[in-house]
PDB file of N, CA and C in Angstrom:
ATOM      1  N   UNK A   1     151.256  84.936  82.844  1.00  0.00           N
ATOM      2  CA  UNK A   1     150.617  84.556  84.087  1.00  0.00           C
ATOM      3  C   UNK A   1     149.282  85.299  84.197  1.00  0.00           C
ATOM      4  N   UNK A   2     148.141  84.402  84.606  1.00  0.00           N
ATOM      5  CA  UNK A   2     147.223  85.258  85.045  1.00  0.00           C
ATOM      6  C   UNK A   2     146.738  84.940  86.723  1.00  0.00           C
ATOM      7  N   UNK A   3     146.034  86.253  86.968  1.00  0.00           N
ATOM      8  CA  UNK A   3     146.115  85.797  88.631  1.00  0.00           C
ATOM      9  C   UNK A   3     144.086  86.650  88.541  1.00  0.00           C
ATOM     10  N   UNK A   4     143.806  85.521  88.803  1.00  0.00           N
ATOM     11  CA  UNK A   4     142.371  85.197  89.323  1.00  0.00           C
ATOM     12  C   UNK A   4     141.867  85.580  90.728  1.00  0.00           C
ATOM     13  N   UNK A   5     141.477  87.086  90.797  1.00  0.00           N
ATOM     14  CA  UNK A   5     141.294  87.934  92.377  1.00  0.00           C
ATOM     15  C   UNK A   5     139.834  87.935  93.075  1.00  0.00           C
ATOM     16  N   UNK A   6     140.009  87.585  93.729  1.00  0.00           N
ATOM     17  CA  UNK A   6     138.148  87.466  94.252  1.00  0.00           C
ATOM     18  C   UNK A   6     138.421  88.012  95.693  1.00  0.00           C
ATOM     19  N   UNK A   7     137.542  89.395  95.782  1.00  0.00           N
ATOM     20  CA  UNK A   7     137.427  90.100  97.108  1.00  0.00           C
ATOM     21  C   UNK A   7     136.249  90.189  97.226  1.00  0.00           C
ATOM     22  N   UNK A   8     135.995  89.545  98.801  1.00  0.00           N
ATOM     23  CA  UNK A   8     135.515  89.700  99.588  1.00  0.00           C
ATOM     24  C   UNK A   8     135.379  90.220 100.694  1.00  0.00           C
ATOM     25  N   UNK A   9     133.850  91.150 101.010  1.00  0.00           N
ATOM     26  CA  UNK A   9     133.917  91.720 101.944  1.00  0.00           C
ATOM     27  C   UNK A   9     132.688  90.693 103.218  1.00  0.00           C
ATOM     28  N   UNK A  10     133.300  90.388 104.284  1.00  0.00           N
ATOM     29  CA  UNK A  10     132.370  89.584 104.864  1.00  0.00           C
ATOM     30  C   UNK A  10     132.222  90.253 106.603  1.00  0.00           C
ATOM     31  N   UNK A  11     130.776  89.901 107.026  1.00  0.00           N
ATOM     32  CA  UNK A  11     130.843  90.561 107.950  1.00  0.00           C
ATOM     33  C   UNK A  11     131.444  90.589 109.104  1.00  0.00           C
ATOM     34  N   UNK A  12     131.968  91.340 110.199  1.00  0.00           N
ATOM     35  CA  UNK A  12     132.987  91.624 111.116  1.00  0.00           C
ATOM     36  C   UNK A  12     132.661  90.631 112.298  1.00  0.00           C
ATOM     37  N   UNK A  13     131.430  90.054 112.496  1.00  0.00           N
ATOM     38  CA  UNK A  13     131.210  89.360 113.085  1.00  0.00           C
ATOM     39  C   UNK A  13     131.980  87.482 112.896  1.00  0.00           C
ATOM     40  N   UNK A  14     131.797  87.423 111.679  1.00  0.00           N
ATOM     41  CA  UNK A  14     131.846  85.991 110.790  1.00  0.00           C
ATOM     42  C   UNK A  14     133.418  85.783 110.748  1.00  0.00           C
ATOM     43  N   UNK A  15     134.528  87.058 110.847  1.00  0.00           N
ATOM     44  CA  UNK A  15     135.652  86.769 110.080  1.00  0.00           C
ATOM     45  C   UNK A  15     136.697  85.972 110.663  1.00  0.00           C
ATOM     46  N   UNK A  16     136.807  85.718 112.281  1.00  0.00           N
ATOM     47  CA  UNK A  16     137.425  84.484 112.273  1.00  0.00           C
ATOM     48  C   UNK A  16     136.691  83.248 111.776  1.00  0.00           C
ATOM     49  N   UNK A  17     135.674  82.898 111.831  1.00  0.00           N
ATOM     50  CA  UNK A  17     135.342  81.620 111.002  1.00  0.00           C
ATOM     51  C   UNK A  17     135.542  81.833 109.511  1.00  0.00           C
ATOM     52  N   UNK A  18     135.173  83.076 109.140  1.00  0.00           N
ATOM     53  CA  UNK A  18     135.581  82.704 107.816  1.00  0.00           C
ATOM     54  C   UNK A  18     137.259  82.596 106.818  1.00  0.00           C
ATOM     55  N   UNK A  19     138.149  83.427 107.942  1.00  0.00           N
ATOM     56  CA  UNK A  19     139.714  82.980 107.637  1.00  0.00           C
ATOM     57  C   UNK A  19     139.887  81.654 107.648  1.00  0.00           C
ATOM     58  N   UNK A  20     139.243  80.729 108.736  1.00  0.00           N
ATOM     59  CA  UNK A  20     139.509  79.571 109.068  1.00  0.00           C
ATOM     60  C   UNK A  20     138.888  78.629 107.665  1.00  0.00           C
ATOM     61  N   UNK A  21     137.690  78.989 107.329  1.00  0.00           N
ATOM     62  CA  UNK A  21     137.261  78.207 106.262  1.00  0.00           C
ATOM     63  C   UNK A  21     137.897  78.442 105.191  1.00  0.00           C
ATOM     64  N   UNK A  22     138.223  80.019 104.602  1.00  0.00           N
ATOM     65  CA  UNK A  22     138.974  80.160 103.652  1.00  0.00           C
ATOM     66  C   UNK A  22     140.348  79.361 103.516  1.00  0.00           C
ATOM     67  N   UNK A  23     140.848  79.034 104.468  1.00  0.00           N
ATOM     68  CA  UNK A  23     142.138  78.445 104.881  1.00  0.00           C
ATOM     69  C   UNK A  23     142.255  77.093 104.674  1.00  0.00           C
ATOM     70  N   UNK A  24     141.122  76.328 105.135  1.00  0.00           N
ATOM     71  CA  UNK A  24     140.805  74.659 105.142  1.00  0.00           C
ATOM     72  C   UNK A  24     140.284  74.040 104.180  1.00  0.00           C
ATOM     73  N   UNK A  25     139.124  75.122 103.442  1.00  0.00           N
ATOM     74  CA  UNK A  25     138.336  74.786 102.643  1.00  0.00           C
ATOM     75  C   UNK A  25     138.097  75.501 101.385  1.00  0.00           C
ATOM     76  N   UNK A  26     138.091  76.301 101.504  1.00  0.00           N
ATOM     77  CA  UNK A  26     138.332  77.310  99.908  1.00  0.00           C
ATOM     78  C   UNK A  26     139.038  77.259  99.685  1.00  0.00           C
ATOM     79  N   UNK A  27     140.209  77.671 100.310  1.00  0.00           N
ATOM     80  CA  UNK A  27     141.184  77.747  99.160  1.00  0.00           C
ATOM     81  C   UNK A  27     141.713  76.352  98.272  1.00  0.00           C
ATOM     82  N   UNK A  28     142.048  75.531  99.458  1.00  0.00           N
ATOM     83  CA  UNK A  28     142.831  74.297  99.350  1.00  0.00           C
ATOM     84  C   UNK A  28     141.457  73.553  97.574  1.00  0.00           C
ATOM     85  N   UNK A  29     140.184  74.064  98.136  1.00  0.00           N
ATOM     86  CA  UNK A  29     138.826  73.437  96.939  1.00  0.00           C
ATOM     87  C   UNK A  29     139.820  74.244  95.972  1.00  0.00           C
ATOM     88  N   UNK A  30     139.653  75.233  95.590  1.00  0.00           N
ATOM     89  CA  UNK A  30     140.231  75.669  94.915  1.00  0.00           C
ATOM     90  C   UNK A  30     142.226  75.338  93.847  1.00  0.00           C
ATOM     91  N   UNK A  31     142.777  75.168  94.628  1.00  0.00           N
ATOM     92  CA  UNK A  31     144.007  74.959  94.311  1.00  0.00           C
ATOM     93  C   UNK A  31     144.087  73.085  93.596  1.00  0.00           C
ATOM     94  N   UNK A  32     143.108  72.294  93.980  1.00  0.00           N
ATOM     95  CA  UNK A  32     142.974  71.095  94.470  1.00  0.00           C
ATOM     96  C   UNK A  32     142.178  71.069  92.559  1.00  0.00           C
ATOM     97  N   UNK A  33     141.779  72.349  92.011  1.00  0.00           N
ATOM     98  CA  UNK A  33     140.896  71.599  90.349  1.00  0.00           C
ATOM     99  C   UNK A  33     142.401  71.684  89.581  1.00  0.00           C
ATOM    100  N   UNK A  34     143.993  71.530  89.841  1.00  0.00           N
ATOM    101  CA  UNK A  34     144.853  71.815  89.092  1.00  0.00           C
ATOM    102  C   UNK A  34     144.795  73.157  88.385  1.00  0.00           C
ATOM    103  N   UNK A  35     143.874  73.705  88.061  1.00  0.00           N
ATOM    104  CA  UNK A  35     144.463  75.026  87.520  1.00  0.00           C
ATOM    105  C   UNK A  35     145.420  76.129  87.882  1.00  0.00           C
ATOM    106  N   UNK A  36     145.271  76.506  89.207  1.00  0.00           N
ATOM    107  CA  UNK A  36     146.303  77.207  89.542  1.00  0.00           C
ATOM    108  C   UNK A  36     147.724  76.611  90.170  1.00  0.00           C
ATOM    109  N   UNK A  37     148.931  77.354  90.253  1.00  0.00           N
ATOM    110  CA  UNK A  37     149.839  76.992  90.963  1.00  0.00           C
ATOM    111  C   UNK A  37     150.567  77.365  92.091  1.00  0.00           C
ATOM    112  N   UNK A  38     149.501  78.789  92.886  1.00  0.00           N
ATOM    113  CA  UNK A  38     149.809  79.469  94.022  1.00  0.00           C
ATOM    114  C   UNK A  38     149.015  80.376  94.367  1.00  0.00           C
ATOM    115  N   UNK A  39     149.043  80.665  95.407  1.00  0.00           N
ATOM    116  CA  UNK A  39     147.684  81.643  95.729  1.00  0.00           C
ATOM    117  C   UNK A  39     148.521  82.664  96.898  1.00  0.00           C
ATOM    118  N   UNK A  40     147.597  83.823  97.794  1.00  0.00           N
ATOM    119  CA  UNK A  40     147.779  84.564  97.972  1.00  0.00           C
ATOM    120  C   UNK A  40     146.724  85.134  98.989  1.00  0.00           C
ATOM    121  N   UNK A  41     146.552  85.012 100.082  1.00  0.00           N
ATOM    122  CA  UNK A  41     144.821  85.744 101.235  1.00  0.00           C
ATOM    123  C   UNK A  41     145.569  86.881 101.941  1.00  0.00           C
ATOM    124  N   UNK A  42     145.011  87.863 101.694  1.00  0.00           N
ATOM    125  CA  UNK A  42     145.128  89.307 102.319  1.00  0.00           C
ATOM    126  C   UNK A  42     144.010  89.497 103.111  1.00  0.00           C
ATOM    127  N   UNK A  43     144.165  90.046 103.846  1.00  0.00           N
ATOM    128  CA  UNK A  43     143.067  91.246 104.434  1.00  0.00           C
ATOM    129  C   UNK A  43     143.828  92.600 104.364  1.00  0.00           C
ATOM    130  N   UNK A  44     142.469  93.532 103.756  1.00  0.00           N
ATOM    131  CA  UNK A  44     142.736  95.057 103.108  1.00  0.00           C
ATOM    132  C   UNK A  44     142.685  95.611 104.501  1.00  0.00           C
ATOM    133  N   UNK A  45     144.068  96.775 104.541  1.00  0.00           N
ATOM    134  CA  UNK A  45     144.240  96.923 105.414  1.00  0.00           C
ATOM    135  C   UNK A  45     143.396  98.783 105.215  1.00  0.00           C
ATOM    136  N   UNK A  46     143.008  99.251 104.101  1.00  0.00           N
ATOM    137  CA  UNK A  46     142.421 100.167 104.368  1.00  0.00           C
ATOM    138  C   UNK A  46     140.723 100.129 104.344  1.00  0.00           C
ATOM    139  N   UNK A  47     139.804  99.755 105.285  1.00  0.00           N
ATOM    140  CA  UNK A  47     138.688  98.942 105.023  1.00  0.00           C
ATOM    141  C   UNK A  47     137.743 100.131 104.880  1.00  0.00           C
ATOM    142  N   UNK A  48     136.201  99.814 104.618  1.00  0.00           N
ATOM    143  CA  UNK A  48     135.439 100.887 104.072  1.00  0.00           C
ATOM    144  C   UNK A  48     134.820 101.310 105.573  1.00  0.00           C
ATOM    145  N   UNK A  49     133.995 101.944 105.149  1.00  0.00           N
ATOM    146  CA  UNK A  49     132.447 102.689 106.442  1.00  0.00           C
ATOM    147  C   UNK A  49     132.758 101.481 107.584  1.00  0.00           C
ATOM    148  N   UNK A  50     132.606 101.888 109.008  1.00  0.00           N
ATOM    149  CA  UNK A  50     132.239 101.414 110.275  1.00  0.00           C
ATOM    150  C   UNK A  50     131.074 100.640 110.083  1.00  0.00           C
ATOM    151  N   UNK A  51     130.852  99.307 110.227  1.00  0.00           N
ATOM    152  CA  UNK A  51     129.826  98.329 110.396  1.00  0.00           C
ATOM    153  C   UNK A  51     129.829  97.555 108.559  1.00  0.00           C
ATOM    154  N   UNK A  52     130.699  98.342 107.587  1.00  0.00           N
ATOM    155  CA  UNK A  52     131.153  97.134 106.536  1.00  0.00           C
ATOM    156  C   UNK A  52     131.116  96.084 106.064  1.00  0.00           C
ATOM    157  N   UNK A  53     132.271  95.823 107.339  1.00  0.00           N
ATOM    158  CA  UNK A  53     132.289  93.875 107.016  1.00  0.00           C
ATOM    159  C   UNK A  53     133.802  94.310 106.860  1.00  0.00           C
ATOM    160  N   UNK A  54     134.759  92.975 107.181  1.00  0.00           N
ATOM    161  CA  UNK A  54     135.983  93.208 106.824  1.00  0.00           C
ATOM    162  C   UNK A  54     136.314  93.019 105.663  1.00  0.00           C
ATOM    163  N   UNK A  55     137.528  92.989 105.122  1.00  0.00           N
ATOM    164  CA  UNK A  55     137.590  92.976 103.565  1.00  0.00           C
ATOM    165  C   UNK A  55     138.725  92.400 102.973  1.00  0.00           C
ATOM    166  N   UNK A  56     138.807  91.123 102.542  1.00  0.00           N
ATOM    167  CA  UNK A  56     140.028  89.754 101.880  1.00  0.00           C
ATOM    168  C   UNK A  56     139.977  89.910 100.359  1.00  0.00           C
ATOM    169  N   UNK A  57     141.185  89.995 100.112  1.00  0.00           N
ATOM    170  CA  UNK A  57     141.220  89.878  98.683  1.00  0.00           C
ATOM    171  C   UNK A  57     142.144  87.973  98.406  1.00  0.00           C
ATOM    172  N   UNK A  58     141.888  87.463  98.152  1.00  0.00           N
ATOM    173  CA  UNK A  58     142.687  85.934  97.604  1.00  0.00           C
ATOM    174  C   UNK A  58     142.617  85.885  96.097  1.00  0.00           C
ATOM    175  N   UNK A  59     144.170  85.921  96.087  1.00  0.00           N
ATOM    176  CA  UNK A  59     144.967  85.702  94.354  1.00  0.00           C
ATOM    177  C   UNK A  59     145.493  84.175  94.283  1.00  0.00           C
ATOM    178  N   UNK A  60     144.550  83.594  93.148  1.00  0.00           N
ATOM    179  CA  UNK A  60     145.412  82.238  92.547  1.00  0.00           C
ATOM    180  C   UNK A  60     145.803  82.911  91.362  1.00  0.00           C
ATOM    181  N   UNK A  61     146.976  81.900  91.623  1.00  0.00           N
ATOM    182  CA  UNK A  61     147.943  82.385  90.396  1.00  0.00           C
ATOM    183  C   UNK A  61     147.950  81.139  88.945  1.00  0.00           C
ATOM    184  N   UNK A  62     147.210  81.514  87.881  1.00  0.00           N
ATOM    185  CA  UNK A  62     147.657  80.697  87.227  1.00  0.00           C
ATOM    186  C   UNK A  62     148.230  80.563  85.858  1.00  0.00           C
ATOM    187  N   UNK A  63     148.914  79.746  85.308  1.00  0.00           N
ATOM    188  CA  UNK A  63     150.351  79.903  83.709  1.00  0.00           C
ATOM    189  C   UNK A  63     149.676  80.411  83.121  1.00  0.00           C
ATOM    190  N   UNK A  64     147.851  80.060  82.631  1.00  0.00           N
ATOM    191  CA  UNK A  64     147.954  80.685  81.327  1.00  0.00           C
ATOM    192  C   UNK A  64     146.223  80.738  80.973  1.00  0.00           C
ATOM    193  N   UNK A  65     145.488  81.310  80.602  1.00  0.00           N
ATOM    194  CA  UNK A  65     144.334  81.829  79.901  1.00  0.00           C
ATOM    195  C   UNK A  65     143.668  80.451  79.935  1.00  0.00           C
ATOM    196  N   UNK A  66     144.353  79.369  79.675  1.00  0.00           N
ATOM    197  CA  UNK A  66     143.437  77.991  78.935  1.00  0.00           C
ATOM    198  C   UNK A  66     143.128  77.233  80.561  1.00  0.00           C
ATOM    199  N   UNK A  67     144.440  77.573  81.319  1.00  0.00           N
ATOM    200  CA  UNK A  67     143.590  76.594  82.884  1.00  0.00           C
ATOM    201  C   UNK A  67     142.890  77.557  83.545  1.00  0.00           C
ATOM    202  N   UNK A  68     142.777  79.085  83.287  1.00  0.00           N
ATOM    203  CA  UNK A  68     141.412  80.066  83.753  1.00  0.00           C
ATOM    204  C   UNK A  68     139.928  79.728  83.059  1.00  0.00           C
ATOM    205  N   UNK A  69     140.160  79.392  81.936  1.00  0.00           N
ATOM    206  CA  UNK A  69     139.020  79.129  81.337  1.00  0.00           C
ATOM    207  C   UNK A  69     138.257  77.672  81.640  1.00  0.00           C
ATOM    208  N   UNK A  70     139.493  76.925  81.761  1.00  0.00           N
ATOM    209  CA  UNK A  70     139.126  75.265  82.593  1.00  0.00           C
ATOM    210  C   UNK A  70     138.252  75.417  84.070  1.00  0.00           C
ATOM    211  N   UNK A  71     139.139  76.476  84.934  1.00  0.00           N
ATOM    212  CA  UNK A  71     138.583  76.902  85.961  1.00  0.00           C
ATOM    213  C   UNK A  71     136.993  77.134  85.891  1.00  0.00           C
ATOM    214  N   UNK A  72     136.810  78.258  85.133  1.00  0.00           N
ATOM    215  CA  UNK A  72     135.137  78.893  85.142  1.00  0.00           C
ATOM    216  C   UNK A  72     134.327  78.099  85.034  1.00  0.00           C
ATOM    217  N   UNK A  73     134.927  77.191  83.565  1.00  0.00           N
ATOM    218  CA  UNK A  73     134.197  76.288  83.166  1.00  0.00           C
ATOM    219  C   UNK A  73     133.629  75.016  83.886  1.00  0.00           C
ATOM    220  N   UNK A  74     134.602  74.042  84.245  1.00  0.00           N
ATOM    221  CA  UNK A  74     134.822  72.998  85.473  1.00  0.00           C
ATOM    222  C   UNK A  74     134.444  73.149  86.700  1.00  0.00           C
ATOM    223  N   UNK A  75     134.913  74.097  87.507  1.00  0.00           N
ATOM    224  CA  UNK A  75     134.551  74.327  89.075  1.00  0.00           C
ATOM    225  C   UNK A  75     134.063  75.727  89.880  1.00  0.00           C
ATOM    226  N   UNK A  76     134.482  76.856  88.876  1.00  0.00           N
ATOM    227  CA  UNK A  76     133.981  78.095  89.532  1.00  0.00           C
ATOM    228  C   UNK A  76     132.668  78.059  90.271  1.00  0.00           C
ATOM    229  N   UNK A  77     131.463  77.578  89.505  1.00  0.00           N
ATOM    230  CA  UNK A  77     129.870  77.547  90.176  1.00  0.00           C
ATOM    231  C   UNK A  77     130.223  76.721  91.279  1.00  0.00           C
ATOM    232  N   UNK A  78     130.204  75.208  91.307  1.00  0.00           N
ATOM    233  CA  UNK A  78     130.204  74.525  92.086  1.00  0.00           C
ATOM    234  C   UNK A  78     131.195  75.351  93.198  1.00  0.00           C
ATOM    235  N   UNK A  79     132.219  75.910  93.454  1.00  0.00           N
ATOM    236  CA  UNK A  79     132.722  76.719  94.595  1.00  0.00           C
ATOM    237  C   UNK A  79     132.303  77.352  94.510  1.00  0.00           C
ATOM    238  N   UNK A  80     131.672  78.542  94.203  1.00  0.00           N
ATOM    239  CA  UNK A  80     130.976  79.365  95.135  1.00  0.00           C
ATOM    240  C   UNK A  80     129.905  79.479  95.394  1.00  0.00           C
ATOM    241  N   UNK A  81     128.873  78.252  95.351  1.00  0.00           N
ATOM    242  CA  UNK A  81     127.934  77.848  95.771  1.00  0.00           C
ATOM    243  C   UNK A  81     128.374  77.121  96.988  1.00  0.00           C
ATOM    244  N   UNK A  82     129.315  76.613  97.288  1.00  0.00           N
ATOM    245  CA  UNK A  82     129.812  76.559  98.827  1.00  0.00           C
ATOM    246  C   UNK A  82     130.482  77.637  99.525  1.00  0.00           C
ATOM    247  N   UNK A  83     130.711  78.437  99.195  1.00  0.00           N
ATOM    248  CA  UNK A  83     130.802  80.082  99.546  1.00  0.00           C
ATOM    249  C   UNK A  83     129.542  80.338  99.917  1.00  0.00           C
ATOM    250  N   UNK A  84     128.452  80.583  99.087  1.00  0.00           N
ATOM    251  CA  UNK A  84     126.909  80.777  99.460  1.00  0.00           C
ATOM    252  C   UNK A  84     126.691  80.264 100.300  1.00  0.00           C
ATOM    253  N   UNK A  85     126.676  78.602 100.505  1.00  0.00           N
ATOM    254  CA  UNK A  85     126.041  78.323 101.245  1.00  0.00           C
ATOM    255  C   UNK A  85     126.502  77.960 102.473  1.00  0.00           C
ATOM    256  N   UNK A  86     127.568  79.105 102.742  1.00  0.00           N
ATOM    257  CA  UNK A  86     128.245  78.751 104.468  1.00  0.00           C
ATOM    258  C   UNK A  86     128.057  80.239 105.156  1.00  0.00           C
ATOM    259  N   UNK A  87     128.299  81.319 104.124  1.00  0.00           N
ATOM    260  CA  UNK A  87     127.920  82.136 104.315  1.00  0.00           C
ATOM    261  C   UNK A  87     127.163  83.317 103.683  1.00  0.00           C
ATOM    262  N   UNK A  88     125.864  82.363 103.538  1.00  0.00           N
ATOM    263  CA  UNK A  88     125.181  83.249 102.620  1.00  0.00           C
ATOM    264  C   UNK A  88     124.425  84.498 103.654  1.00  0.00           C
ATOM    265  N   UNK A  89     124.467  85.629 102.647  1.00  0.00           N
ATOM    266  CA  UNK A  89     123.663  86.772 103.559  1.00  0.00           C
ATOM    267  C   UNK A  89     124.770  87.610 104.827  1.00  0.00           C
ATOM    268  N   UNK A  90     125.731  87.239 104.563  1.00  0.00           N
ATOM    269  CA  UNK A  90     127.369  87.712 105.064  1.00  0.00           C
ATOM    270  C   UNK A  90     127.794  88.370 104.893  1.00  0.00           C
ATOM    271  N   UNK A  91     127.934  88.071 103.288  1.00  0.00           N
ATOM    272  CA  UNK A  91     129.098  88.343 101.970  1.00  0.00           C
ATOM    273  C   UNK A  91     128.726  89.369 101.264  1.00  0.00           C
ATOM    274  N   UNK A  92     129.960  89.734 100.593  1.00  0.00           N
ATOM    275  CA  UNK A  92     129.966  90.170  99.068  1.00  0.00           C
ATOM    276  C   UNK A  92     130.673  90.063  98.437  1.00  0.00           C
ATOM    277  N   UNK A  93     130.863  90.195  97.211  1.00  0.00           N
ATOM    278  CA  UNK A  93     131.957  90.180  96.143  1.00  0.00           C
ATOM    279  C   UNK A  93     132.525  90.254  95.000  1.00  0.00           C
ATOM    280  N   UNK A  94     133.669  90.349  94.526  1.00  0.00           N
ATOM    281  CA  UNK A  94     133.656  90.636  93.266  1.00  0.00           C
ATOM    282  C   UNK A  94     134.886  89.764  92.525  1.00  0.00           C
ATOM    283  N   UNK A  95     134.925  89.678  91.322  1.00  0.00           N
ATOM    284  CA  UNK A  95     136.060  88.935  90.856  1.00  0.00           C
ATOM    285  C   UNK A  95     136.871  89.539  89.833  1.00  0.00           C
ATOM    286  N   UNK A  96     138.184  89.956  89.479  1.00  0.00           N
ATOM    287  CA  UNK A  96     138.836  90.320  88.248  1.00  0.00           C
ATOM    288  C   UNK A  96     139.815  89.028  87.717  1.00  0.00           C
ATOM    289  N   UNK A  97     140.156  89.226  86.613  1.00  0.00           N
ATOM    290  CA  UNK A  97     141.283  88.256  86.018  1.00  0.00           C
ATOM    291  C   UNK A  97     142.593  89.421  85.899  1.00  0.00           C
ATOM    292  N   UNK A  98     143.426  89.508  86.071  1.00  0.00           N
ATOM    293  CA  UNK A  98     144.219  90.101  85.627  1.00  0.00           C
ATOM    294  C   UNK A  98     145.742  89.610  85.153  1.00  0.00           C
ATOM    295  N   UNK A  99     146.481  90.540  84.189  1.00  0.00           N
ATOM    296  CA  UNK A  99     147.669  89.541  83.111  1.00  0.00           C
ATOM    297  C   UNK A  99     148.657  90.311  83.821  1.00  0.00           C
ATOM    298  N   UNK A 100     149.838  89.313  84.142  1.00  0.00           N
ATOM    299  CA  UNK A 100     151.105  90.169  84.312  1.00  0.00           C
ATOM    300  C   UNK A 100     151.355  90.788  82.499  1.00  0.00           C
ATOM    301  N   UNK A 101     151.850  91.526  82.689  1.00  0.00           N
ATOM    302  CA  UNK A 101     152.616  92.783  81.753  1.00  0.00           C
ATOM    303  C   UNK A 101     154.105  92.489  81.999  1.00  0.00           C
ATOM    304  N   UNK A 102     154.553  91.836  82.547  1.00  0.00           N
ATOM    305  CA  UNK A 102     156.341  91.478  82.731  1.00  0.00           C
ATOM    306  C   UNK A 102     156.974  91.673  81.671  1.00  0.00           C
TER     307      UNK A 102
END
């Protein structure tokens, strides 16, 4: 399994609209190119410096190396260029891949 983590820190002002979009529209864009088969939206409950931004981590989960690579390849840009452009100048972020070890 690999699980595909993208945290974001967005500002404290924005974050009910942006749960709501993450919820309606990212994620579902996301889950919707077949590669993954489950996902995962947190908010970090230990957050950084006063005036920050709050801070979401969202895990798709997916079988195997070849539909991560379909992912990057196929749809990664095109989503988060609708990330940019809803809340550009908001945000930040970062992305890891990481392998279960089971």
């Amino acid at each position: 399994m690999i699980v595909y983590n993208i945290t974001i820190s967005v500002d404290s002002k924005k974050e009910g609209e942006f749960i709501q979009w993450m919820k309606e529209t990212y994620i579902p864009m996301v889950l919707n190119t077949g590669c993954f088969y489950e996902h995962r939206f947190m908010r970090l409950l230990h957050q950084g410096e006063e005036g920050e931004g709050t801070n979401f981590a969202t895990q798709f989960f997916a079988e195997n190396m070849k539909n991560m690579i379909a992912f990057e390849q196929g749809h990664s840009q095109k989503i988060h260029e609708e990330l940019d452009g809803r809340f550009s100048g908001d945000f930040v972020f970062f992305r890891s891949l990481l392998e279960s070890v089971d």
